[in-house]
PDB file of N, CA and C in Angstrom:
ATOM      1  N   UNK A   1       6.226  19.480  13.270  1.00  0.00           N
ATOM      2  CA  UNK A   1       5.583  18.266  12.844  1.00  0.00           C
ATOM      3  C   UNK A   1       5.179  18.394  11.381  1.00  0.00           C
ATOM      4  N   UNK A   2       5.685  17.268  10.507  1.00  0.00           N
ATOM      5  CA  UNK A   2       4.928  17.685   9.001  1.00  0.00           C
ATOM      6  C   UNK A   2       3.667  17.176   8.545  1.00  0.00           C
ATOM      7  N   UNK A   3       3.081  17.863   8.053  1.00  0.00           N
ATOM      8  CA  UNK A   3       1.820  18.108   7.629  1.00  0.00           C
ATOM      9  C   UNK A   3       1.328  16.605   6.608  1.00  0.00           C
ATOM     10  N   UNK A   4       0.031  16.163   6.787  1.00  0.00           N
ATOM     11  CA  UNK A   4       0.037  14.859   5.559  1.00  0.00           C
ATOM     12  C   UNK A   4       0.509  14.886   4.538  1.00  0.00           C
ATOM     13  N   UNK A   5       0.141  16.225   4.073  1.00  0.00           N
ATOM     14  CA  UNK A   5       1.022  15.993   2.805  1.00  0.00           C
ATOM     15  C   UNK A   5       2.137  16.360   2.494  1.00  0.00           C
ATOM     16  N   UNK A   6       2.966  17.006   3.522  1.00  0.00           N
ATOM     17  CA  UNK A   6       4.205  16.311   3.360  1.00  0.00           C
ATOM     18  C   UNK A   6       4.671  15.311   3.915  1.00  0.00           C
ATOM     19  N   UNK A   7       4.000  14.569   4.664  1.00  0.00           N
ATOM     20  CA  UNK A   7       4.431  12.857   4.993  1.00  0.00           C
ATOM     21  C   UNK A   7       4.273  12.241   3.794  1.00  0.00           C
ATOM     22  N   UNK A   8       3.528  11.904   2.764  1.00  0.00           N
ATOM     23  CA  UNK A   8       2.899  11.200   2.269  1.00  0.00           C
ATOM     24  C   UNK A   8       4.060  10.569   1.004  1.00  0.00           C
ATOM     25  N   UNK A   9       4.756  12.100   0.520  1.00  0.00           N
ATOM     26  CA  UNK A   9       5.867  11.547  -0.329  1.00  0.00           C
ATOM     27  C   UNK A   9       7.131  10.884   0.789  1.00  0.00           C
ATOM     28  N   UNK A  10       7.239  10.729   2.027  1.00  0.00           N
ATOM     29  CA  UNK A  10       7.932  10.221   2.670  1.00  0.00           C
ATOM     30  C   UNK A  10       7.350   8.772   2.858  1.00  0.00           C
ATOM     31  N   UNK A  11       6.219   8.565   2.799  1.00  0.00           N
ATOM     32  CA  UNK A  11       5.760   7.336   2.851  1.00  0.00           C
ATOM     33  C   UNK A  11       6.043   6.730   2.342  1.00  0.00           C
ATOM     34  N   UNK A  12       5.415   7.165   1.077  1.00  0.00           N
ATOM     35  CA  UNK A  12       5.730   6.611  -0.708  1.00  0.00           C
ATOM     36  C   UNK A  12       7.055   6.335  -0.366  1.00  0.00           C
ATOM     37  N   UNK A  13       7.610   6.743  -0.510  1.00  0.00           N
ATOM     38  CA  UNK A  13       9.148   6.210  -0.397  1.00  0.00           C
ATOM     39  C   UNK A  13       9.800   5.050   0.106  1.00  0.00           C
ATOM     40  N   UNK A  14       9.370   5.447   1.600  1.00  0.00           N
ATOM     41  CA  UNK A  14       9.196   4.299   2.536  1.00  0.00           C
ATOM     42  C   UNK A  14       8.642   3.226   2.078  1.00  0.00           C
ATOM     43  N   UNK A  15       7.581   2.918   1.575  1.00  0.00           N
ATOM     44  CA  UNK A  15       6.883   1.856   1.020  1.00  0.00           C
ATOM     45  C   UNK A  15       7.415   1.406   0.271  1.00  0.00           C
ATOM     46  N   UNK A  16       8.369   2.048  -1.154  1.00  0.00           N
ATOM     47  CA  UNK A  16       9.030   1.568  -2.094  1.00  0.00           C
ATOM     48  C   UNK A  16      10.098   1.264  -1.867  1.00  0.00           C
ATOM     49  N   UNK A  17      10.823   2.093  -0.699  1.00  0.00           N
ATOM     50  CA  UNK A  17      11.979   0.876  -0.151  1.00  0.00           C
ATOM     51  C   UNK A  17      11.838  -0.176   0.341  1.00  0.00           C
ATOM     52  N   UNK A  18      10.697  -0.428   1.355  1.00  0.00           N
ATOM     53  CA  UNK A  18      10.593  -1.221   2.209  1.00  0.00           C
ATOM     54  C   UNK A  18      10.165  -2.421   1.162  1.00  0.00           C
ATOM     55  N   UNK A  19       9.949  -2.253  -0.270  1.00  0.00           N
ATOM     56  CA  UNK A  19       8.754  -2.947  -0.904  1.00  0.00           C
ATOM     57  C   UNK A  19      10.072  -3.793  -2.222  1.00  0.00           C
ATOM     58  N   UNK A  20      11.755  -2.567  -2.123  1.00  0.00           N
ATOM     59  CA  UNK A  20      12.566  -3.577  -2.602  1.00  0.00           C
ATOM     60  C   UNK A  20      13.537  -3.453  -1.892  1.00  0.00           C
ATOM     61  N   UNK A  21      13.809  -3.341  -1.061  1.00  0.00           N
ATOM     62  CA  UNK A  21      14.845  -3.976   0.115  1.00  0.00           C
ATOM     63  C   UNK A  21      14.620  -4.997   0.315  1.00  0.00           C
ATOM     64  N   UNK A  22      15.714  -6.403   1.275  1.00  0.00           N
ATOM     65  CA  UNK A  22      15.269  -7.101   1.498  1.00  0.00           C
ATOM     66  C   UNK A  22      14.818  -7.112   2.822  1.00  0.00           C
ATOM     67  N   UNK A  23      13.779  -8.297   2.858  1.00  0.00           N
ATOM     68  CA  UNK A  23      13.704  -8.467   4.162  1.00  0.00           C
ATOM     69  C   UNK A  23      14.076  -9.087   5.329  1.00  0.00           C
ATOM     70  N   UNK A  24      14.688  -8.804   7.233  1.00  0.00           N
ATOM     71  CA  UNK A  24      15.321  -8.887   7.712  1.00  0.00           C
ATOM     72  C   UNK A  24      14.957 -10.499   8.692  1.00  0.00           C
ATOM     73  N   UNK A  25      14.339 -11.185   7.798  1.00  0.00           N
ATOM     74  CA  UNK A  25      13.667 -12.272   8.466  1.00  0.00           C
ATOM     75  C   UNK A  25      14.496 -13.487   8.485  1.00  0.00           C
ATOM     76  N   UNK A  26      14.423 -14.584   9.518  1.00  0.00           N
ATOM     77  CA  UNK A  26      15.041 -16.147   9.009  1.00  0.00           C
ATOM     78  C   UNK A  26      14.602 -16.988   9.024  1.00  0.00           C
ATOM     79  N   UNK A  27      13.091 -16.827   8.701  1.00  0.00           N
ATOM     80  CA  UNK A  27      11.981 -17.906   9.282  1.00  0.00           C
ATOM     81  C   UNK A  27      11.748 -18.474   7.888  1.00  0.00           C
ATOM     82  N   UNK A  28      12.224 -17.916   6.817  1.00  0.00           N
ATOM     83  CA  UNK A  28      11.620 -18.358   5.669  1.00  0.00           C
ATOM     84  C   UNK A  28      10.866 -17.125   4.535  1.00  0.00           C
ATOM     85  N   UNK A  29      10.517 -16.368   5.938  1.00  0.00           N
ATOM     86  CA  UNK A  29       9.396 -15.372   5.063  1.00  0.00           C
ATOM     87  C   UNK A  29      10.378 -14.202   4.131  1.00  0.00           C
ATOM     88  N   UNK A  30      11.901 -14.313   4.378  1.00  0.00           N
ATOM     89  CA  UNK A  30      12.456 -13.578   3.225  1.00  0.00           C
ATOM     90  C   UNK A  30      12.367 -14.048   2.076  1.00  0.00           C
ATOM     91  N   UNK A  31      11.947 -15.101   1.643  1.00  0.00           N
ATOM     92  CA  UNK A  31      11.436 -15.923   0.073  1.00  0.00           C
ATOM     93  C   UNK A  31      10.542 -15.285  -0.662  1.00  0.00           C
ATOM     94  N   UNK A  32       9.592 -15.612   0.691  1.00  0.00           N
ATOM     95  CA  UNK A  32       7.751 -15.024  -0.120  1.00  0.00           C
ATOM     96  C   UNK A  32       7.906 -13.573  -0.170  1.00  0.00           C
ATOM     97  N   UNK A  33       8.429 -12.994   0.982  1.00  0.00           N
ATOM     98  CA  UNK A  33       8.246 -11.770   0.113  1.00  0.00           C
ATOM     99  C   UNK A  33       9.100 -10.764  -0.961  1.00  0.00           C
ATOM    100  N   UNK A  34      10.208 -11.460  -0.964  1.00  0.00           N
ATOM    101  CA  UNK A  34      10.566 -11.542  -2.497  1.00  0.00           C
ATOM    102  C   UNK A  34      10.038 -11.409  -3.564  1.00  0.00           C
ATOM    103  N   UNK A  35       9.236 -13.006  -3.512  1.00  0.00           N
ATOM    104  CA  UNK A  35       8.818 -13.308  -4.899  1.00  0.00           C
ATOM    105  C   UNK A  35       7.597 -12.558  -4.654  1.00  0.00           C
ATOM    106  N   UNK A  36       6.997 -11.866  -3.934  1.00  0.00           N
ATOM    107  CA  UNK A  36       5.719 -11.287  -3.701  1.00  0.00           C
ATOM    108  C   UNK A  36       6.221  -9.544  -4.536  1.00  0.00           C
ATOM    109  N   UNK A  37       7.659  -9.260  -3.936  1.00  0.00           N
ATOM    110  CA  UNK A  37       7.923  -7.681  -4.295  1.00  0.00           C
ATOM    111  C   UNK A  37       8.327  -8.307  -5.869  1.00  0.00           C
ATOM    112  N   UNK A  38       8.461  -8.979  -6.172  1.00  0.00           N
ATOM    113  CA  UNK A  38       9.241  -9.272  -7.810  1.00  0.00           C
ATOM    114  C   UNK A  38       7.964  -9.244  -8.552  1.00  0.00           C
ATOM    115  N   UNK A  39       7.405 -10.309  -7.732  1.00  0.00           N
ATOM    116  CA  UNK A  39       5.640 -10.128  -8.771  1.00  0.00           C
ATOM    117  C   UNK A  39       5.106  -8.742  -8.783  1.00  0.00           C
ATOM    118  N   UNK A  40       4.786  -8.062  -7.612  1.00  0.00           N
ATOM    119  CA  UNK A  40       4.178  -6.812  -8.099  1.00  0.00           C
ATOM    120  C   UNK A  40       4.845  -5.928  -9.062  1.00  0.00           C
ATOM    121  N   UNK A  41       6.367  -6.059  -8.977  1.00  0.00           N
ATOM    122  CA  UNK A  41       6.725  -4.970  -9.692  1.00  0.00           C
ATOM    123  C   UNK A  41       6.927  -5.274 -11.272  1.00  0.00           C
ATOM    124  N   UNK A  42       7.206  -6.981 -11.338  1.00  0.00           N
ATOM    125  CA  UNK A  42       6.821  -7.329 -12.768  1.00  0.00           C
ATOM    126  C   UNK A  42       5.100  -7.143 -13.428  1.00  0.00           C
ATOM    127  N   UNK A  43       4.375  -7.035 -12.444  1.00  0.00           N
ATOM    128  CA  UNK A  43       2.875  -6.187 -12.482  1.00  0.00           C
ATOM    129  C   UNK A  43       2.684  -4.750 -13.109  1.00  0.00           C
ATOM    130  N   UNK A  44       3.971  -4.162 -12.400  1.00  0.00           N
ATOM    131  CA  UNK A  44       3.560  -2.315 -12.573  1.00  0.00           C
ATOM    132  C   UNK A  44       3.985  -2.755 -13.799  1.00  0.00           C
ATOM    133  N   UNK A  45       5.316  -3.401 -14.024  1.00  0.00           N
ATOM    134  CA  UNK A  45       5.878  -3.028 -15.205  1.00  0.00           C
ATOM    135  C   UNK A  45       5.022  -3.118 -16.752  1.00  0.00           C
ATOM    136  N   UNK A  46       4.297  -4.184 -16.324  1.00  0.00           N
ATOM    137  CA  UNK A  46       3.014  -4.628 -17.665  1.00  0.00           C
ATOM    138  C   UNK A  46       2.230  -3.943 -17.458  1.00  0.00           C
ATOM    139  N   UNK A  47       2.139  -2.958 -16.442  1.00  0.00           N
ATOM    140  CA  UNK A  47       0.877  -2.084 -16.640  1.00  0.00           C
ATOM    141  C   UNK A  47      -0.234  -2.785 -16.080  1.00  0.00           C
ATOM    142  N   UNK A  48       0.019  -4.356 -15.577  1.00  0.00           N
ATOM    143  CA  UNK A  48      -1.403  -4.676 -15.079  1.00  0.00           C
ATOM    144  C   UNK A  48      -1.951  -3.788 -13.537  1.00  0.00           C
ATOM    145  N   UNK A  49      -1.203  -3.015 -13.050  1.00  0.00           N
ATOM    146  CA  UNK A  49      -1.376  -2.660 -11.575  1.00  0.00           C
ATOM    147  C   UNK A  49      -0.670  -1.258 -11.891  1.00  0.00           C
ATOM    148  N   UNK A  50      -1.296  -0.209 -10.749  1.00  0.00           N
ATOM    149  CA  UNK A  50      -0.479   1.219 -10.998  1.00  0.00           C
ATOM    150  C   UNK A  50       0.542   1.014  -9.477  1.00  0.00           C
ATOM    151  N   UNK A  51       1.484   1.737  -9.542  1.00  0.00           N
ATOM    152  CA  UNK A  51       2.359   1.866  -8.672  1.00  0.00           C
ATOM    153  C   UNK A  51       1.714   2.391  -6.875  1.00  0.00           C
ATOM    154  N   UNK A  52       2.531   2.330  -6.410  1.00  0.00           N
ATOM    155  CA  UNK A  52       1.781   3.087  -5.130  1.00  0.00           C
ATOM    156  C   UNK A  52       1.672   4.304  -5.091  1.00  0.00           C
ATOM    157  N   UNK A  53       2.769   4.804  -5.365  1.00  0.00           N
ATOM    158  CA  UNK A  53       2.537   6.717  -6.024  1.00  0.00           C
ATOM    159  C   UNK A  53       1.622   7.045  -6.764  1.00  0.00           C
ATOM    160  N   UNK A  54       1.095   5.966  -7.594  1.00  0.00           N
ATOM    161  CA  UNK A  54      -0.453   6.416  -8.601  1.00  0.00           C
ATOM    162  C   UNK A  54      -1.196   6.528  -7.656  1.00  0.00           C
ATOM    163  N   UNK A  55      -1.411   5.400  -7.187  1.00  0.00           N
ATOM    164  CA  UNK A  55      -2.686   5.055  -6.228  1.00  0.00           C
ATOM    165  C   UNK A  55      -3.167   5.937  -5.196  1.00  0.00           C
ATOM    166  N   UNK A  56      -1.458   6.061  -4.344  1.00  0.00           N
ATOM    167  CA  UNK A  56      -1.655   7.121  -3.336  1.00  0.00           C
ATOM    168  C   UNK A  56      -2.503   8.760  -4.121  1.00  0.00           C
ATOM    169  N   UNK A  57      -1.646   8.860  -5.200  1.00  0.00           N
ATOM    170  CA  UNK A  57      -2.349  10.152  -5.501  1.00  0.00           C
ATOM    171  C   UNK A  57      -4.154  10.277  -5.797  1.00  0.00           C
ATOM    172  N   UNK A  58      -4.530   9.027  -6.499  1.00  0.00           N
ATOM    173  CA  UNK A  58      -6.042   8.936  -6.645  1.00  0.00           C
ATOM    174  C   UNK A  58      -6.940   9.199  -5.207  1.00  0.00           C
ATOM    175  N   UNK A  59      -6.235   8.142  -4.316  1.00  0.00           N
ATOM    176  CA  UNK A  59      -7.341   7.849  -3.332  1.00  0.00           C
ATOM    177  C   UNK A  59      -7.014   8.858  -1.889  1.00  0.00           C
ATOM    178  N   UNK A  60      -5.558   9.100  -1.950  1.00  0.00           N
ATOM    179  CA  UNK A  60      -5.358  10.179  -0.822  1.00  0.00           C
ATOM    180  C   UNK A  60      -6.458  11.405  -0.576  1.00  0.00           C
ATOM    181  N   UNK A  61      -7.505  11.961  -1.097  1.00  0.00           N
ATOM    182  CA  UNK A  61      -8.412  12.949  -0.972  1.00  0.00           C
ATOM    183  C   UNK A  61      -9.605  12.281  -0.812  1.00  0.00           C
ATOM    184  N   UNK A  62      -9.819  10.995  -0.616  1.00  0.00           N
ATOM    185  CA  UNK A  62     -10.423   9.927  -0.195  1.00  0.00           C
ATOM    186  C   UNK A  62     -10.627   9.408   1.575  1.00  0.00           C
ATOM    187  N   UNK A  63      -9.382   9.470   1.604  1.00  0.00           N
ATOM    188  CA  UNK A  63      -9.116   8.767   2.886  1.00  0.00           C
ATOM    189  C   UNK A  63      -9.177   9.511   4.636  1.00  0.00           C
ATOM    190  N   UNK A  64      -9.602  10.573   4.178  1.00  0.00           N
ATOM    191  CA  UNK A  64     -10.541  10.961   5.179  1.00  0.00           C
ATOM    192  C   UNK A  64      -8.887  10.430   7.053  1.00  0.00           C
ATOM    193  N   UNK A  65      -7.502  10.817   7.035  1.00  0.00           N
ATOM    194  CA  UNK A  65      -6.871  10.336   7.953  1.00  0.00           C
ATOM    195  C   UNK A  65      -5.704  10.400   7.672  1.00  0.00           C
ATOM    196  N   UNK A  66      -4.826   9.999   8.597  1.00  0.00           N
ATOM    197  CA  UNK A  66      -3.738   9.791   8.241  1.00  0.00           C
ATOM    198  C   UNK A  66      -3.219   8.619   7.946  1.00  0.00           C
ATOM    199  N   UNK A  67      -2.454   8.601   6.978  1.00  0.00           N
ATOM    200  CA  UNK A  67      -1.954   6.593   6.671  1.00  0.00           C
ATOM    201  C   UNK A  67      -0.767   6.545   7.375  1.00  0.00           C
ATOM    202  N   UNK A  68      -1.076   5.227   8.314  1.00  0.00           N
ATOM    203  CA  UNK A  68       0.016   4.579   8.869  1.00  0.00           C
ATOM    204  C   UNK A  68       0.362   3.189   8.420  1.00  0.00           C
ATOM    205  N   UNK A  69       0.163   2.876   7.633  1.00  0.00           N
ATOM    206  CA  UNK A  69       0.306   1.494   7.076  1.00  0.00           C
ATOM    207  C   UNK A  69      -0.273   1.092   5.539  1.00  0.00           C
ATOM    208  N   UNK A  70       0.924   0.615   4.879  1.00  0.00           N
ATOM    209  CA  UNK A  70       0.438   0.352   3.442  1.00  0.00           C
ATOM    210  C   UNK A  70       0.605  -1.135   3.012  1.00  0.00           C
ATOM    211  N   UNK A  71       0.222  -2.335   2.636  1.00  0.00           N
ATOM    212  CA  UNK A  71       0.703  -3.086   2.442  1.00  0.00           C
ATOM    213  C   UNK A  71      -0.005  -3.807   1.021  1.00  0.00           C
ATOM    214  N   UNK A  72       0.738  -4.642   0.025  1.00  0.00           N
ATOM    215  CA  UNK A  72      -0.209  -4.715  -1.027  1.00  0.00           C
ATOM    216  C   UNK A  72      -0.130  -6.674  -0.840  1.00  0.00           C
ATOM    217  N   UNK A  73      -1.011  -7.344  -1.237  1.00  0.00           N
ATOM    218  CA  UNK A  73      -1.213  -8.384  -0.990  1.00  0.00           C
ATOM    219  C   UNK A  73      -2.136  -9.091  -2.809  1.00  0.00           C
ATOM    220  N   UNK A  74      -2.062 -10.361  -3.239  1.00  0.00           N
ATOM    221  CA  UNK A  74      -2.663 -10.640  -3.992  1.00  0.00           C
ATOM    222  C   UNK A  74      -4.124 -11.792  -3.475  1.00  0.00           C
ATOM    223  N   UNK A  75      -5.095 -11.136  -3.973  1.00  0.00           N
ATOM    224  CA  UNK A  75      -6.400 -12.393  -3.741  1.00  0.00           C
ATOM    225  C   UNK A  75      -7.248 -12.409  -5.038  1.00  0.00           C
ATOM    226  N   UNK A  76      -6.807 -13.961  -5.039  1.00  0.00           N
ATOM    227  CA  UNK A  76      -7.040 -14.086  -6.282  1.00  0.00           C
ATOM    228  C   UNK A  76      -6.130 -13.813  -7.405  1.00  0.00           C
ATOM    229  N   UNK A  77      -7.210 -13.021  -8.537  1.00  0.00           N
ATOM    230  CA  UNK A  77      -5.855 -12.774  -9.598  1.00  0.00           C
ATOM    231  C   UNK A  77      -5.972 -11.023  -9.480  1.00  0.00           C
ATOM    232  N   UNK A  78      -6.299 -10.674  -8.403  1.00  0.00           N
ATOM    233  CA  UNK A  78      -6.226  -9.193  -8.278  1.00  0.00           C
ATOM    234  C   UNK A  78      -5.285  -8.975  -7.440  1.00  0.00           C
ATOM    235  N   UNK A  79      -4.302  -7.774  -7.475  1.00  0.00           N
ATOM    236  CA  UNK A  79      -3.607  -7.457  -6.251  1.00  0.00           C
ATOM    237  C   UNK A  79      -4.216  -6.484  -5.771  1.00  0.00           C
ATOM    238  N   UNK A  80      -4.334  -6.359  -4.280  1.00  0.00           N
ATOM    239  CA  UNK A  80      -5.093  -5.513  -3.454  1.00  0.00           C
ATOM    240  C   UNK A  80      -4.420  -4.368  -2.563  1.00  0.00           C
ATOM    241  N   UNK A  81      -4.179  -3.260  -2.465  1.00  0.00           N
ATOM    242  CA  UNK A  81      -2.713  -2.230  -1.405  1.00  0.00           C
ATOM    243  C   UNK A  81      -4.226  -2.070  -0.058  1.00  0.00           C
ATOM    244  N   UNK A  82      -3.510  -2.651   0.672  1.00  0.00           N
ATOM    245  CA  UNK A  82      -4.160  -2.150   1.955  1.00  0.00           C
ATOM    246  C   UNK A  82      -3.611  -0.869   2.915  1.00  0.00           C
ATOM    247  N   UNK A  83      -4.724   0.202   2.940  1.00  0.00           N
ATOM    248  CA  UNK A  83      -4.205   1.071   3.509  1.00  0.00           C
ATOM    249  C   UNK A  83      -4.755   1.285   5.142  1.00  0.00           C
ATOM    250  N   UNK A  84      -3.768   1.374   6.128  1.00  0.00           N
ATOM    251  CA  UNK A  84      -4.227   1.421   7.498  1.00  0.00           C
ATOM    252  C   UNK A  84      -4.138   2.762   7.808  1.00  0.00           C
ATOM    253  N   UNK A  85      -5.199   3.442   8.010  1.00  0.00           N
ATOM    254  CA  UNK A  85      -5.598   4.622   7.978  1.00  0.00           C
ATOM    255  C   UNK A  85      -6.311   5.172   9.682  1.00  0.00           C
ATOM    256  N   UNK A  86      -5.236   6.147  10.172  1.00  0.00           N
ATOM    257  CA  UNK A  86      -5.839   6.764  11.804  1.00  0.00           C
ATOM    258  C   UNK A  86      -6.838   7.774  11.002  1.00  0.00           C
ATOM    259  N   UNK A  87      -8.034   7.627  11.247  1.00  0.00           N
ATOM    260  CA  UNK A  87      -9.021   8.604  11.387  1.00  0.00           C
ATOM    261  C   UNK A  87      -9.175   9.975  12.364  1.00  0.00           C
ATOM    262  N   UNK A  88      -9.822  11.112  11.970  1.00  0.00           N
ATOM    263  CA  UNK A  88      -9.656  11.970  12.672  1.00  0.00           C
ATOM    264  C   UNK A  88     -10.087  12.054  14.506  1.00  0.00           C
ATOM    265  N   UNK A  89     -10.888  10.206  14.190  1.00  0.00           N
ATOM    266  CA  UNK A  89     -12.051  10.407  15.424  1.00  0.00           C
ATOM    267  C   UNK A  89     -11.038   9.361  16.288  1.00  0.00           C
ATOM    268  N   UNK A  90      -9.775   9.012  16.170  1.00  0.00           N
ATOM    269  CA  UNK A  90      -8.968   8.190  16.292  1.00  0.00           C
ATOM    270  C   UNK A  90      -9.217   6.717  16.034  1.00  0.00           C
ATOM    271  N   UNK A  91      -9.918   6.481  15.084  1.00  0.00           N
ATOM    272  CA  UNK A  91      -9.986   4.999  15.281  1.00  0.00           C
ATOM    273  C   UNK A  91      -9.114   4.662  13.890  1.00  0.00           C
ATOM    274  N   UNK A  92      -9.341   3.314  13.915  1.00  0.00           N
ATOM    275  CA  UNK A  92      -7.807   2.329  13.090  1.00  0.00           C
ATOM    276  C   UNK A  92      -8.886   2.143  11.553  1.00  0.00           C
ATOM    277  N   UNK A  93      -8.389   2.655  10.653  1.00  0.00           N
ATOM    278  CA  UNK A  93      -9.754   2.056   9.138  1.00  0.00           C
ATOM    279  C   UNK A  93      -8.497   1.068   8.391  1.00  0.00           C
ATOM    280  N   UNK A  94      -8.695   0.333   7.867  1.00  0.00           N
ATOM    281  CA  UNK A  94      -8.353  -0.967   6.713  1.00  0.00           C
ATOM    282  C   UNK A  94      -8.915  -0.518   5.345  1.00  0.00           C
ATOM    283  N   UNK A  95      -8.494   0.003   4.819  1.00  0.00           N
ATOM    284  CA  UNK A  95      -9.148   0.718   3.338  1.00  0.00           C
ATOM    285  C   UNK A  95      -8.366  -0.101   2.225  1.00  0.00           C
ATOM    286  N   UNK A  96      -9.115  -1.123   1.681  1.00  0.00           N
ATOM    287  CA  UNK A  96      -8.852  -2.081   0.273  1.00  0.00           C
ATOM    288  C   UNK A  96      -9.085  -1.065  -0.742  1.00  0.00           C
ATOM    289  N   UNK A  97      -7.866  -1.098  -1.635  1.00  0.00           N
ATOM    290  CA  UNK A  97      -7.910  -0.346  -2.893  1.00  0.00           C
ATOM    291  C   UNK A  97      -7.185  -1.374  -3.978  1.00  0.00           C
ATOM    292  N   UNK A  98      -8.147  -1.790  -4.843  1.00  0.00           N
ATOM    293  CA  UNK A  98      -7.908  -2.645  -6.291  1.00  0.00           C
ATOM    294  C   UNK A  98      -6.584  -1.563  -7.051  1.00  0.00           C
ATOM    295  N   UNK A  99      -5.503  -2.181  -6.762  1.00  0.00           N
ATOM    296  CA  UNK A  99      -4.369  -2.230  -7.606  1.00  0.00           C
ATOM    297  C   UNK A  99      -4.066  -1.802  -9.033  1.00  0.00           C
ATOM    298  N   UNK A 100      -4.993  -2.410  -9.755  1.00  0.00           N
ATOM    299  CA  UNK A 100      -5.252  -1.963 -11.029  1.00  0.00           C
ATOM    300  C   UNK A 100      -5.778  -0.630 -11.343  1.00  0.00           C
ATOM    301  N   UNK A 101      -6.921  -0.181 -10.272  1.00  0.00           N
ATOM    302  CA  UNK A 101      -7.631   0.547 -10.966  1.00  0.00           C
ATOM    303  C   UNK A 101      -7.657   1.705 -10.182  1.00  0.00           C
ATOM    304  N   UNK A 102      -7.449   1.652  -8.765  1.00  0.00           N
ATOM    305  CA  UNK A 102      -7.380   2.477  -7.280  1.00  0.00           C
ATOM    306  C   UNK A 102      -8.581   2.810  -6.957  1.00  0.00           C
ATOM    307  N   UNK A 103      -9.507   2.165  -7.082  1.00  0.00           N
ATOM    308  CA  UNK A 103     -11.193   2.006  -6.922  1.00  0.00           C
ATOM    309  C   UNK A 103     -11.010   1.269  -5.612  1.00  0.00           C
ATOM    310  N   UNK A 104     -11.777   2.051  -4.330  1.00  0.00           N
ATOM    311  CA  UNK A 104     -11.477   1.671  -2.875  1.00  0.00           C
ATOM    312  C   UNK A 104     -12.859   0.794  -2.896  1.00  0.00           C
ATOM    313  N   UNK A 105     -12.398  -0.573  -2.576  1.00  0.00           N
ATOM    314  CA  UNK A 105     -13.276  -1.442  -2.630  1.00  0.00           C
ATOM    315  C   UNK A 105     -13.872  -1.617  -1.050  1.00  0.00           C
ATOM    316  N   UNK A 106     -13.537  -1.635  -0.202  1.00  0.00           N
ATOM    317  CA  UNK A 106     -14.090  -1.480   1.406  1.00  0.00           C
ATOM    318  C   UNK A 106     -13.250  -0.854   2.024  1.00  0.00           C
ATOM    319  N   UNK A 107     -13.999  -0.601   3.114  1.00  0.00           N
ATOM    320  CA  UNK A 107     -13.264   0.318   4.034  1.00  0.00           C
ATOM    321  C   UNK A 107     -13.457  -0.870   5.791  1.00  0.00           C
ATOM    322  N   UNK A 108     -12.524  -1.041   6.438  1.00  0.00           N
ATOM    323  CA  UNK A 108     -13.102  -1.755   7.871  1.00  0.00           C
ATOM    324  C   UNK A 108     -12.629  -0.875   8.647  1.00  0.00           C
ATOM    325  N   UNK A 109     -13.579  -1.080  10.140  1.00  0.00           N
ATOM    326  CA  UNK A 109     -12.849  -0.241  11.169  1.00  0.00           C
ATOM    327  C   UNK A 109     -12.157  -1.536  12.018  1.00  0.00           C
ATOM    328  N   UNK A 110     -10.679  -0.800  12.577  1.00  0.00           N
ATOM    329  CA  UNK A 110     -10.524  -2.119  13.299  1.00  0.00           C
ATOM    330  C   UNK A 110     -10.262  -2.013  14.899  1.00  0.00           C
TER     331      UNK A 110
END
């Protein structure tokens, strides 16, 4: 079984494929998230937002679990990476981390 941190660059990965591949949908939602993966990455590219590999590296000694879920979303004029995080005590955490800056803005249990 590999260890978090060697999952974690498998994640990363995962995330960045999954984040420009397309997606396997026909409802419509292959549009939005398109223009959702085009916006963020025209984001990294200006430097307004760090990549997920930044981020992961800041807040991973943070997160107190293992990440099973990454997803980045915009509210407002901030983009936000939500990380779904198994805790050691098994429960499910929602950990908001500001995009720009990787400053973990809440944590939920769910």
């Amino acid at each position: 079984m590999l260890t978090l941190a060697r999952r974690l660059p498998v994640l990363a990965f995962l995330a960045g494929l999954a984040a420009t591949s397309p997606a396997m949908a026909d409802d419509g939602e292959h549009e939005d998230d398109h223009d959702r993966r085009e916006a963020v990455r025209a984001a990294v590219e200006r430097g307004e937002v760090k990549s997920l590999l930044e981020v992961l590296r800041e807040v991973k000694p943070r997160l107190h679990g293992e990440i099973v879920g990454v997803e980045i979303e915009r509210q407002g004029s901030a983009w936000i990476y939500e990380f779904r995080v198994a805790d050691e005590k098994g429960r499910l955490l929602e950990v908001y981390v500001d995009a720009a800056t990787a400053k973990i803005l809440k944590t939920e249990e769910k």
